[in-house]
Protein backbone atom coordinates (compact mmCIF):
# COMPACT_ATOMS: atom_id res chain seq x y z
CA UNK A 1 -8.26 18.95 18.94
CA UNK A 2 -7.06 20.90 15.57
CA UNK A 3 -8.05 19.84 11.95
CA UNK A 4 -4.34 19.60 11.58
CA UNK A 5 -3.97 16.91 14.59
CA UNK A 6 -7.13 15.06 13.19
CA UNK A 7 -5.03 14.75 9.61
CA UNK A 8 -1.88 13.68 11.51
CA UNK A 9 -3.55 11.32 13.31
CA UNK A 10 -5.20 10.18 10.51
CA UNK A 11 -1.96 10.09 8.03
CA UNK A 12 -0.34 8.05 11.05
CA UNK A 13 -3.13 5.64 10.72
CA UNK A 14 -3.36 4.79 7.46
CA UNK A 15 0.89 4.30 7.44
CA UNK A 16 0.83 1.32 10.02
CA UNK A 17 -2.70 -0.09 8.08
CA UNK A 18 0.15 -0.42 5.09
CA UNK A 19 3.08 -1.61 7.21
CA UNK A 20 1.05 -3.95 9.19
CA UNK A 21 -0.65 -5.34 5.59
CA UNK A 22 2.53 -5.11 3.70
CA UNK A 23 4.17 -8.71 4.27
CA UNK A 24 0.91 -10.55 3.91
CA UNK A 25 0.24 -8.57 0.74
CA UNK A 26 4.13 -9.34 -0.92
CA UNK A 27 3.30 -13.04 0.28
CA UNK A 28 0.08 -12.74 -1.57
CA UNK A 29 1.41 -11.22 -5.00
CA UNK A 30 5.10 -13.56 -5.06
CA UNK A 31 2.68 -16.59 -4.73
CA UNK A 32 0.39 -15.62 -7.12
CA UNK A 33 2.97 -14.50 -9.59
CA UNK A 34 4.77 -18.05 -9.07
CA UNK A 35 1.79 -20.21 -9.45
CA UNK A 36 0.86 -17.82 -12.34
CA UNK A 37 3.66 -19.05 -13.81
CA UNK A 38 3.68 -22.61 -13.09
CA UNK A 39 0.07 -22.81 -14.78
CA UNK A 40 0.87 -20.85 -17.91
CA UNK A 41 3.87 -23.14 -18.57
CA UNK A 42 2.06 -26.17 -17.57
CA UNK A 43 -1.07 -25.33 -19.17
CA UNK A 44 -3.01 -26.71 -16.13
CA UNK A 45 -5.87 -24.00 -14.90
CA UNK A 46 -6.91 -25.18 -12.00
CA UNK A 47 -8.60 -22.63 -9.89
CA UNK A 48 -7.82 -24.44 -5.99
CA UNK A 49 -3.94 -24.52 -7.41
CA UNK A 50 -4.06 -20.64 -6.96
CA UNK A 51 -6.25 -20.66 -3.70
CA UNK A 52 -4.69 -23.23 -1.48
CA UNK A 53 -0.58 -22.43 -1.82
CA UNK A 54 -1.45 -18.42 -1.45
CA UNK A 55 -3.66 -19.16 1.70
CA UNK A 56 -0.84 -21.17 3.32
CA UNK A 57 1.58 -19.12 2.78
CA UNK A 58 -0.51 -15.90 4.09
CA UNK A 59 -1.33 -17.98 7.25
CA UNK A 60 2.42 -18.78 7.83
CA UNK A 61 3.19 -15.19 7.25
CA UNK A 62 0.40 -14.15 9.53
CA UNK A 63 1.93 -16.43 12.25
CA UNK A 64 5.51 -15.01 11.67
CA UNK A 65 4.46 -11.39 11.66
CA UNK A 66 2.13 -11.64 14.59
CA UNK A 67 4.17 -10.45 17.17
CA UNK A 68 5.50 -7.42 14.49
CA UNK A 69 2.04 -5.99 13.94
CA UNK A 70 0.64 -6.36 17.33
CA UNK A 71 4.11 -4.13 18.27
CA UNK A 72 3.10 -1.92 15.87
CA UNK A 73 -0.35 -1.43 16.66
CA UNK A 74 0.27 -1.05 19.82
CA UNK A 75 2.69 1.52 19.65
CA UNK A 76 0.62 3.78 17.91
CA UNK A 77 -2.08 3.33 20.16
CA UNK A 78 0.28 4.01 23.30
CA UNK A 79 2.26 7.21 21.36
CA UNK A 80 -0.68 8.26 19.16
CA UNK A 81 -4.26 7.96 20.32
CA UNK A 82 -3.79 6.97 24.25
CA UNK A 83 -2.43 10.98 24.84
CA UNK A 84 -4.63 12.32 22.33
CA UNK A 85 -7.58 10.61 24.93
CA UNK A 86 -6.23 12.01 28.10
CA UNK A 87 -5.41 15.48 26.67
CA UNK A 88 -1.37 15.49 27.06
């Protein structure tokens, strides 16, 4: 195994970590930035108001994407790592 394959492998790695976080993360920011808003034009500073809509609508997104990142994961695990094991 090359320096050069080690890189790849670890370049292809670090792609699906940001595919597989990306929709929970764009949940996680459109949340915050709309109950961001909602408090500074309500003037209500609540700290649960933040915590409780963003966690509900990571777990929904979670649920939804499920079957997306385990695809994904397992992919590169089948095309990536599995061959780079056995030597093909």
């Amino acid at each position: 195994m090359t320096e050069a394959m080690i890189f790849d492998t670890l370049r292809q790695g670090l792609w699906v970590a940001v595919l597989i976080s990306a929709p929970l993360l764009a949940v996680a920011l459109v949340a915050g930035v709309i109950v961001g808003l909602f408090q500074a034009l309500t003037s209500i500073q609540e700290t649960t108001l933040t915590f409780v809509p963003k966690a509900g609508l990571m777990m929904v997104t979670f649920w939804v994407s499920m079957s997306f990142m385990t695809a994904t994961l397992v992919s590169f695990f089948t095309d990536t790592i599995i061959p780079q094991i056995a030597g093909f």
